[in-house]
PDB file of N, CA and C in Angstrom:
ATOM      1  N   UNK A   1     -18.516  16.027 -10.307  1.00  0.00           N
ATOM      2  CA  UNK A   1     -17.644  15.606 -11.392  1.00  0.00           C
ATOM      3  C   UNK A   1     -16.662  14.564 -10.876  1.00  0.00           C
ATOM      4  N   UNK A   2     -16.147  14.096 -11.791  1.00  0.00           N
ATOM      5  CA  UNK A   2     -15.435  12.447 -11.447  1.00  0.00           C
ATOM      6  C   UNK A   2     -13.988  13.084 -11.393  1.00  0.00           C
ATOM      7  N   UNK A   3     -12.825  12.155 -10.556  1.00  0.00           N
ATOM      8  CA  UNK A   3     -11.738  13.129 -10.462  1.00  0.00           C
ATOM      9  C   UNK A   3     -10.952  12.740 -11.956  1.00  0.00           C
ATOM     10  N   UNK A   4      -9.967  13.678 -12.259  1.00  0.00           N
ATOM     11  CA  UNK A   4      -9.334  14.047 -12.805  1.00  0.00           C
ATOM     12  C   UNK A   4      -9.126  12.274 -13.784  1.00  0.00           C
ATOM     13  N   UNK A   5      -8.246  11.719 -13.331  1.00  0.00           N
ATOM     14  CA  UNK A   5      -7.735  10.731 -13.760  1.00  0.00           C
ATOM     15  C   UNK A   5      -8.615   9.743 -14.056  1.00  0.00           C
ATOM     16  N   UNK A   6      -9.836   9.547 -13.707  1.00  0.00           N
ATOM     17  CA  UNK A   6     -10.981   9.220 -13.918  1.00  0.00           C
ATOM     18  C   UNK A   6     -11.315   9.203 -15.015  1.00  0.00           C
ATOM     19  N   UNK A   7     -11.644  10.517 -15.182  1.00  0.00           N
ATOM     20  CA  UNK A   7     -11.837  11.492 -16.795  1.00  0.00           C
ATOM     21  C   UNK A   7     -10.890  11.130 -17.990  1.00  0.00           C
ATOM     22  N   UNK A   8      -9.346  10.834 -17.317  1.00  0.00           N
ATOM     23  CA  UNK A   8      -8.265  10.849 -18.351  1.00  0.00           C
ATOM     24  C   UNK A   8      -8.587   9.475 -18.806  1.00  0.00           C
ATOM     25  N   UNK A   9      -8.641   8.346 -17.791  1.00  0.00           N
ATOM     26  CA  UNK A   9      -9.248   7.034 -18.553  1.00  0.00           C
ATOM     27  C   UNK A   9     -10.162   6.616 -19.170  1.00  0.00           C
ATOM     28  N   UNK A  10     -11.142   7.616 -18.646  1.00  0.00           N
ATOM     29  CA  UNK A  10     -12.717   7.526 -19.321  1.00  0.00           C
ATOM     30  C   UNK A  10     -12.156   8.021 -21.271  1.00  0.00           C
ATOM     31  N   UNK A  11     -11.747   9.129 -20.914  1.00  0.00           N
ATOM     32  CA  UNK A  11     -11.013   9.599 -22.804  1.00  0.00           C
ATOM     33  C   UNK A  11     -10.082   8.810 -23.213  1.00  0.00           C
ATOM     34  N   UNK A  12      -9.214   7.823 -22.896  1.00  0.00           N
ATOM     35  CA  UNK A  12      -8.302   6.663 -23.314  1.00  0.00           C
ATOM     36  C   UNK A  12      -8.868   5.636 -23.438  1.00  0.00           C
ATOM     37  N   UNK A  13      -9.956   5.196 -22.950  1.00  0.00           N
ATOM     38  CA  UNK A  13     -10.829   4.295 -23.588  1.00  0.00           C
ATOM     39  C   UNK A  13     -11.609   4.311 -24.513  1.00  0.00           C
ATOM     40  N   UNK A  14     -12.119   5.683 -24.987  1.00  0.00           N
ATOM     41  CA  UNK A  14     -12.524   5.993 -26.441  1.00  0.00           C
ATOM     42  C   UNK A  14     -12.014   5.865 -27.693  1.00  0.00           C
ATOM     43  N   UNK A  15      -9.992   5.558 -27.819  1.00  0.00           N
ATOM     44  CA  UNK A  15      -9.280   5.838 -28.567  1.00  0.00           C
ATOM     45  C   UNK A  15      -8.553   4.369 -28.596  1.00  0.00           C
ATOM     46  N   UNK A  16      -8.787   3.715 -29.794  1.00  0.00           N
ATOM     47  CA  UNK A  16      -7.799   2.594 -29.697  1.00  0.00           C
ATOM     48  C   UNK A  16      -6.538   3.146 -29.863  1.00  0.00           C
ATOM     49  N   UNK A  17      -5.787   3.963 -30.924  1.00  0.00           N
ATOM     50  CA  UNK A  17      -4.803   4.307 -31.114  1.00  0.00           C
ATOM     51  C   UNK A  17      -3.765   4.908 -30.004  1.00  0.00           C
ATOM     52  N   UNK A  18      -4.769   5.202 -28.761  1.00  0.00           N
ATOM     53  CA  UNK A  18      -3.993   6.208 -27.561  1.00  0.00           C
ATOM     54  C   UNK A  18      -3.757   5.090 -26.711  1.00  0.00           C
ATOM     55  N   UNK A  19      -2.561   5.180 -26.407  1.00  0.00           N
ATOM     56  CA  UNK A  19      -1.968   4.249 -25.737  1.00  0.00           C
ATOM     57  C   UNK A  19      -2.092   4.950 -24.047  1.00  0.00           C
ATOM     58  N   UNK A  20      -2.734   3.391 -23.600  1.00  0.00           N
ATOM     59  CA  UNK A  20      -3.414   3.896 -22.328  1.00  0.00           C
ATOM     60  C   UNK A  20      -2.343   4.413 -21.110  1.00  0.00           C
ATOM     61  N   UNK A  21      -3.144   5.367 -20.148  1.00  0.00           N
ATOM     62  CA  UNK A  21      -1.674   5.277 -18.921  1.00  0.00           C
ATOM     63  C   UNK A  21      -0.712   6.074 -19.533  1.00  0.00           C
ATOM     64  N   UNK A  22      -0.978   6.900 -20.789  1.00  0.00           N
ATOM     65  CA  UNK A  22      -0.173   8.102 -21.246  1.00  0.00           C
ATOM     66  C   UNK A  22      -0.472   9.599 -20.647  1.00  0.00           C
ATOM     67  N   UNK A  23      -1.527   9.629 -20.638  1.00  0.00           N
ATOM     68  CA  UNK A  23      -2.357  11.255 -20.589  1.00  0.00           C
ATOM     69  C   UNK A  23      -1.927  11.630 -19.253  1.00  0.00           C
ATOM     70  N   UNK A  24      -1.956  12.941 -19.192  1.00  0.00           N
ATOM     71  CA  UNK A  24      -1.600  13.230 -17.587  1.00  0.00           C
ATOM     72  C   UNK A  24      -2.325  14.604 -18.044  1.00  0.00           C
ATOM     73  N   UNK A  25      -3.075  15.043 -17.044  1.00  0.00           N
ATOM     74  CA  UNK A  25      -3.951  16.268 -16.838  1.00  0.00           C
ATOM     75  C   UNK A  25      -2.815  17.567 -17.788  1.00  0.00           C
ATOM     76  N   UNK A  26      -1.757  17.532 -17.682  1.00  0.00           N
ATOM     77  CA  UNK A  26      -0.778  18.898 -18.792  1.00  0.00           C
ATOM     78  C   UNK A  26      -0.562  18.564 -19.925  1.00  0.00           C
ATOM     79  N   UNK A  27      -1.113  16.932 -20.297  1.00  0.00           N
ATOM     80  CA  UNK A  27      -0.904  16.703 -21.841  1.00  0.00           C
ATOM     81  C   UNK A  27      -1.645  17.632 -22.568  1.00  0.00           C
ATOM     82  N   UNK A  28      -0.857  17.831 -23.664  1.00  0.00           N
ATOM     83  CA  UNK A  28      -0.962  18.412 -24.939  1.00  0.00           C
ATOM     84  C   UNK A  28      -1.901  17.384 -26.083  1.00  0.00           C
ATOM     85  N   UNK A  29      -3.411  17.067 -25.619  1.00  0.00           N
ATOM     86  CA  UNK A  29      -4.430  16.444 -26.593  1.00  0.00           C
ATOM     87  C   UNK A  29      -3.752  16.312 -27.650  1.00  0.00           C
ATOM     88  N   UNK A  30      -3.981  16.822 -28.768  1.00  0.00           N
ATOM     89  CA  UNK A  30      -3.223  16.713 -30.163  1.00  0.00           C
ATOM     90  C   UNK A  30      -2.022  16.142 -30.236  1.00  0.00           C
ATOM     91  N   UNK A  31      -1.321  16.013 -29.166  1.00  0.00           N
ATOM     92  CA  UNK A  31       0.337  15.330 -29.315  1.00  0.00           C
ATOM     93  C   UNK A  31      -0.048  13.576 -29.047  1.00  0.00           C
ATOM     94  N   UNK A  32      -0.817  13.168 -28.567  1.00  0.00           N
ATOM     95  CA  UNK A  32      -1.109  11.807 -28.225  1.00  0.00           C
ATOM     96  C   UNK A  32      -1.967  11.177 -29.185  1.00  0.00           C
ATOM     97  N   UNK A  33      -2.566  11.621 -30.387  1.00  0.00           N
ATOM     98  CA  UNK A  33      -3.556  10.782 -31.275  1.00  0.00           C
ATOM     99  C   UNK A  33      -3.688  11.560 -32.544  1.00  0.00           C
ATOM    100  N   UNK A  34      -3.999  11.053 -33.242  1.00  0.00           N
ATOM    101  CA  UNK A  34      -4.503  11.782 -34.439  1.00  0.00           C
ATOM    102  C   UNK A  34      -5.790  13.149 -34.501  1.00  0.00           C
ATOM    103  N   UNK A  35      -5.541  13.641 -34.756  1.00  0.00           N
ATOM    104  CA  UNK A  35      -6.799  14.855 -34.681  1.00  0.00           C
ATOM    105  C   UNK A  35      -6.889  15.339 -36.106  1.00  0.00           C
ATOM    106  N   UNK A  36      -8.291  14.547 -36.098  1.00  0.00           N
ATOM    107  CA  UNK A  36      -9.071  14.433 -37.258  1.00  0.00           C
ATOM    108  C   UNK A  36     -10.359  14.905 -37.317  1.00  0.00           C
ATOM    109  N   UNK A  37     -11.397  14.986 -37.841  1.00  0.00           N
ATOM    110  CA  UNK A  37     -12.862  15.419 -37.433  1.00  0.00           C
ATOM    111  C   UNK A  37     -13.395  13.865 -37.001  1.00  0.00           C
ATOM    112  N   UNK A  38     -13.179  12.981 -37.168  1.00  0.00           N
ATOM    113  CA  UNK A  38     -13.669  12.028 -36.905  1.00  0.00           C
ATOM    114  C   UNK A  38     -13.299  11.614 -35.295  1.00  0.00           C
ATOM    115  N   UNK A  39     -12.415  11.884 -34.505  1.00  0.00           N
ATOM    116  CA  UNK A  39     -11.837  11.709 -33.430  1.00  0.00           C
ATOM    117  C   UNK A  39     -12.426  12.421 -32.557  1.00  0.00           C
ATOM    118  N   UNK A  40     -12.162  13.996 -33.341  1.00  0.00           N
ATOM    119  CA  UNK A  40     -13.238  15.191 -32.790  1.00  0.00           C
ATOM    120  C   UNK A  40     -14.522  14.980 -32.598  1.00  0.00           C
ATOM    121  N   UNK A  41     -15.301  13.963 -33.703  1.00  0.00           N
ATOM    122  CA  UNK A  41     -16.723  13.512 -33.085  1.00  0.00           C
ATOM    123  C   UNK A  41     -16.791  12.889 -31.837  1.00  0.00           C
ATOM    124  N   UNK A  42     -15.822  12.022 -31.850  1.00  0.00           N
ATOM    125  CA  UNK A  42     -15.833  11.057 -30.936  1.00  0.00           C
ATOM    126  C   UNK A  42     -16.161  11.406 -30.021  1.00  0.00           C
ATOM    127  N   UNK A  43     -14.866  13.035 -29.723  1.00  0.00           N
ATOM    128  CA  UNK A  43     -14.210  13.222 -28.323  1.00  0.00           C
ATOM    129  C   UNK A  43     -15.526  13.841 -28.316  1.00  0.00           C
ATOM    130  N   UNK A  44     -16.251  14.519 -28.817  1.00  0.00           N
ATOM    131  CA  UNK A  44     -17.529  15.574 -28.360  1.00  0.00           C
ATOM    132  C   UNK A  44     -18.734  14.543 -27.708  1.00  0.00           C
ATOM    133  N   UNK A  45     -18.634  13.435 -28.672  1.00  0.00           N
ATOM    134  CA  UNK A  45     -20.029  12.233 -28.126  1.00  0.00           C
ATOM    135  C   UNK A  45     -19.987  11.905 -26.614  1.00  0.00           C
ATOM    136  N   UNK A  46     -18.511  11.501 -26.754  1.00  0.00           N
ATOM    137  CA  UNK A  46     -17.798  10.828 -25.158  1.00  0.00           C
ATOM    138  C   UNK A  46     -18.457  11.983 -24.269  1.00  0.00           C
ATOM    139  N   UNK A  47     -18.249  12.842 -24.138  1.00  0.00           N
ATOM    140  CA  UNK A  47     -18.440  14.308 -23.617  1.00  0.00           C
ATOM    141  C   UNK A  47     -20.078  14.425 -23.091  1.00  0.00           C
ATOM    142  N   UNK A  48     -21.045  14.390 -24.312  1.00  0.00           N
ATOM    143  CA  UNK A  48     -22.114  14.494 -24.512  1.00  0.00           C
ATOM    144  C   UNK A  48     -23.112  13.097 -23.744  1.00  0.00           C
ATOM    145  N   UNK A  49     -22.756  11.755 -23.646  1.00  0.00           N
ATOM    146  CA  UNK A  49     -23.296  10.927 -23.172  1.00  0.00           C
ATOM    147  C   UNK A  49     -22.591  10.437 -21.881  1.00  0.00           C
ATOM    148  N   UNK A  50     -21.306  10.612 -21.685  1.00  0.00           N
ATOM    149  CA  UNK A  50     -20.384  10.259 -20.352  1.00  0.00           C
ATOM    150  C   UNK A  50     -20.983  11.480 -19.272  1.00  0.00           C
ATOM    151  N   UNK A  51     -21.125  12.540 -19.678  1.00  0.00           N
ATOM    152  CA  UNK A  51     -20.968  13.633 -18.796  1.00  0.00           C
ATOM    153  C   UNK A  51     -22.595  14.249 -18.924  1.00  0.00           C
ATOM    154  N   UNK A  52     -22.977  14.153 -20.241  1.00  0.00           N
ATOM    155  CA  UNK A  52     -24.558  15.030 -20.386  1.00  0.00           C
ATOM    156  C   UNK A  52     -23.959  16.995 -20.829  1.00  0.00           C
ATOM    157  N   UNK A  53     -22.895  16.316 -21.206  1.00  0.00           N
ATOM    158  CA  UNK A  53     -22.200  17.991 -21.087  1.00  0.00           C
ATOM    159  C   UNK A  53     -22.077  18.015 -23.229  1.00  0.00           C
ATOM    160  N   UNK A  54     -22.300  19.481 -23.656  1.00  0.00           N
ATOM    161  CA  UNK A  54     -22.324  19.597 -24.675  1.00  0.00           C
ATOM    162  C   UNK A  54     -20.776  20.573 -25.119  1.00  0.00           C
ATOM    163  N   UNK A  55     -19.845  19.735 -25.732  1.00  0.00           N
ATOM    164  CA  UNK A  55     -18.859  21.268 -26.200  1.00  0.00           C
ATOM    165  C   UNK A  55     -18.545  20.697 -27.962  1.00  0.00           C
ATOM    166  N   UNK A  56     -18.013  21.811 -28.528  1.00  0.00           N
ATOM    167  CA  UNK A  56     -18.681  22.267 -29.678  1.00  0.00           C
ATOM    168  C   UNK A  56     -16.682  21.957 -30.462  1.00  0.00           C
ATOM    169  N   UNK A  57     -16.724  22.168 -31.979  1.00  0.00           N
ATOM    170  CA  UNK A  57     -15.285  21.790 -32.353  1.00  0.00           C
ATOM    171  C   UNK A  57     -14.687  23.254 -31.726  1.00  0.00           C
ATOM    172  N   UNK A  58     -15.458  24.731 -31.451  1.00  0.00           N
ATOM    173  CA  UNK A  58     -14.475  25.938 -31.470  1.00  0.00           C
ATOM    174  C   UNK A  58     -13.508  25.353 -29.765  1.00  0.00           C
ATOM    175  N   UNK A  59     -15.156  24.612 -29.215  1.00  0.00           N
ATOM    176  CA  UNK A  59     -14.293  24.344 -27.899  1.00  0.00           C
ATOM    177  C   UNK A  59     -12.887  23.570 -28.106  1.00  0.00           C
ATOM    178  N   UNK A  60     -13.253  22.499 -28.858  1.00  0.00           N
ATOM    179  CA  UNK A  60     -11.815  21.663 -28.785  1.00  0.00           C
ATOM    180  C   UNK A  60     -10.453  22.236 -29.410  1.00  0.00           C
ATOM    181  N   UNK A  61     -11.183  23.142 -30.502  1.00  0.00           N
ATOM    182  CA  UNK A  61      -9.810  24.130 -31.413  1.00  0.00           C
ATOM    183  C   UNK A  61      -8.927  25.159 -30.230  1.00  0.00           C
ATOM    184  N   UNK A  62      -9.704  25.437 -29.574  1.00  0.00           N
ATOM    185  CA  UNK A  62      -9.341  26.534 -28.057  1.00  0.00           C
ATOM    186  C   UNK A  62      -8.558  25.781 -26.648  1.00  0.00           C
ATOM    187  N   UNK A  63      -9.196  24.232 -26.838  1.00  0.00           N
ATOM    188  CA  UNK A  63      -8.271  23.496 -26.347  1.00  0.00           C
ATOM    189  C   UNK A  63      -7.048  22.921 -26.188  1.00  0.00           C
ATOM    190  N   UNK A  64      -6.092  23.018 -25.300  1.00  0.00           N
ATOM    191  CA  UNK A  64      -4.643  22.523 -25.472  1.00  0.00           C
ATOM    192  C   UNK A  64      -4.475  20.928 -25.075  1.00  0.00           C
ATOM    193  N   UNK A  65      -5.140  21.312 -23.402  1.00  0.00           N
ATOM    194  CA  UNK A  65      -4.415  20.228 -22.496  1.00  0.00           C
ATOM    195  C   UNK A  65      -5.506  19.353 -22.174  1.00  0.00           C
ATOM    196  N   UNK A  66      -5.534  18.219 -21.485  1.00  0.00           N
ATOM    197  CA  UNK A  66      -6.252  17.441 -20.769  1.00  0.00           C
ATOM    198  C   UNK A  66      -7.352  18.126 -19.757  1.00  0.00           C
ATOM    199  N   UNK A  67      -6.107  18.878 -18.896  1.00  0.00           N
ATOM    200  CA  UNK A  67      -6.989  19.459 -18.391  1.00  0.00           C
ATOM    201  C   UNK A  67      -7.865  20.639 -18.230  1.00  0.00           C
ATOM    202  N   UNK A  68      -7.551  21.379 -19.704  1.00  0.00           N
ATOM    203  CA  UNK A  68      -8.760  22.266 -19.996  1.00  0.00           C
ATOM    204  C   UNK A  68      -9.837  21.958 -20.495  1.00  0.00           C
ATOM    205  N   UNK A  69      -9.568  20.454 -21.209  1.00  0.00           N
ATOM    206  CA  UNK A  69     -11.187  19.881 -21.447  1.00  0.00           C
ATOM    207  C   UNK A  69     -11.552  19.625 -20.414  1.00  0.00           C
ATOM    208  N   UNK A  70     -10.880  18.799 -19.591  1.00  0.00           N
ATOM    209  CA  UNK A  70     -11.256  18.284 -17.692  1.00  0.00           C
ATOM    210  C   UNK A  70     -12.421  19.809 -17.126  1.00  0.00           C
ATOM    211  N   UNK A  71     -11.492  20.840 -17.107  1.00  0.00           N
ATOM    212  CA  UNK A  71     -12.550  22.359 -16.609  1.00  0.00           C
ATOM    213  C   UNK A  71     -13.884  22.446 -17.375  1.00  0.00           C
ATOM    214  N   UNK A  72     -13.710  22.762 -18.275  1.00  0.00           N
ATOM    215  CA  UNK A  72     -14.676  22.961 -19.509  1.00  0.00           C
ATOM    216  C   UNK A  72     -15.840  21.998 -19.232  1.00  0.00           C
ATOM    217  N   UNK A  73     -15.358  20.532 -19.118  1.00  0.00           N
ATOM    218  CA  UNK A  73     -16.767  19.382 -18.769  1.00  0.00           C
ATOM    219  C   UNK A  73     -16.925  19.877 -17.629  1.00  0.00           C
ATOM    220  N   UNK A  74     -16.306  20.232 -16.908  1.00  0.00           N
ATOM    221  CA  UNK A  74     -16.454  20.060 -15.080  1.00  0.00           C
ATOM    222  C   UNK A  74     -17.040  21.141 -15.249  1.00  0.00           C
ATOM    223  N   UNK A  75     -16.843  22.598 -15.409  1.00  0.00           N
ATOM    224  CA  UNK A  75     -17.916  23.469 -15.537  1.00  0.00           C
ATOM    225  C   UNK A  75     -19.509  23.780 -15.819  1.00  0.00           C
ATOM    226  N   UNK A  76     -19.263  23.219 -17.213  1.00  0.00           N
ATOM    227  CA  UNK A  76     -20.887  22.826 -17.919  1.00  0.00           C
ATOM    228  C   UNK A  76     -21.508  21.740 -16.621  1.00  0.00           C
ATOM    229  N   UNK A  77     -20.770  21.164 -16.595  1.00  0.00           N
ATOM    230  CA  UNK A  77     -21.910  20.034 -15.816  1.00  0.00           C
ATOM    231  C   UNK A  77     -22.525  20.495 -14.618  1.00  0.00           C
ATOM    232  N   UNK A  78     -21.884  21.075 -14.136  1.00  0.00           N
ATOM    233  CA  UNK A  78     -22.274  22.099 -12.662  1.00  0.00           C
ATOM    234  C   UNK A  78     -23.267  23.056 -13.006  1.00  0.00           C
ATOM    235  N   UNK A  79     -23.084  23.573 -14.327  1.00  0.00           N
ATOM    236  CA  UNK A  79     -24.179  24.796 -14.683  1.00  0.00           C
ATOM    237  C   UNK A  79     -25.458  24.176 -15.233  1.00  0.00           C
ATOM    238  N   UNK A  80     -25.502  22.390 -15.153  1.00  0.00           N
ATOM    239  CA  UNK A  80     -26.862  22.197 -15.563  1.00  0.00           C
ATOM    240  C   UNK A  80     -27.554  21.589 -14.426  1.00  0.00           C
TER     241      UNK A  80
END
């Protein structure tokens, strides 16, 4: 898996609205962009073709921070 900050730019480049060089692995996702289902696609695609890793909306609803999506990809990807 790619490190941390890696990851955080790889997801700030998906988002015009997220102003880059914000995110820090304890951000609070939802406090930095709109969270919409449409964003939520996004963030799942990014996920799905960046990584080969599959997570689902319950994952992102269960999600807080940066870096529990960071675990969550980093996990799956190891288990395939």
């Amino acid at each position: 898996m790619i490190p941390i900050q890696e990851f955080i730019s790889k997801v700030e480049e998906e988002f015009e609205d997220l102003e880059k060089g914000i995110l820090e692995p304890m951000s609070v996702i939802k406090d930095h962009f709109t969270w919409d289902s449409i964003n939520a696609l996004i963030l799942i695609a990014h996920m799905n073709v960046e990584y080969g890793v599959v997570i689902n909306a319950e994952d992102l609803v269960n999600t807080k921070t940066v870096q529990e999506l960071y675990n969550i990809v980093n996990t799956r990807s190891q288990a395939s």
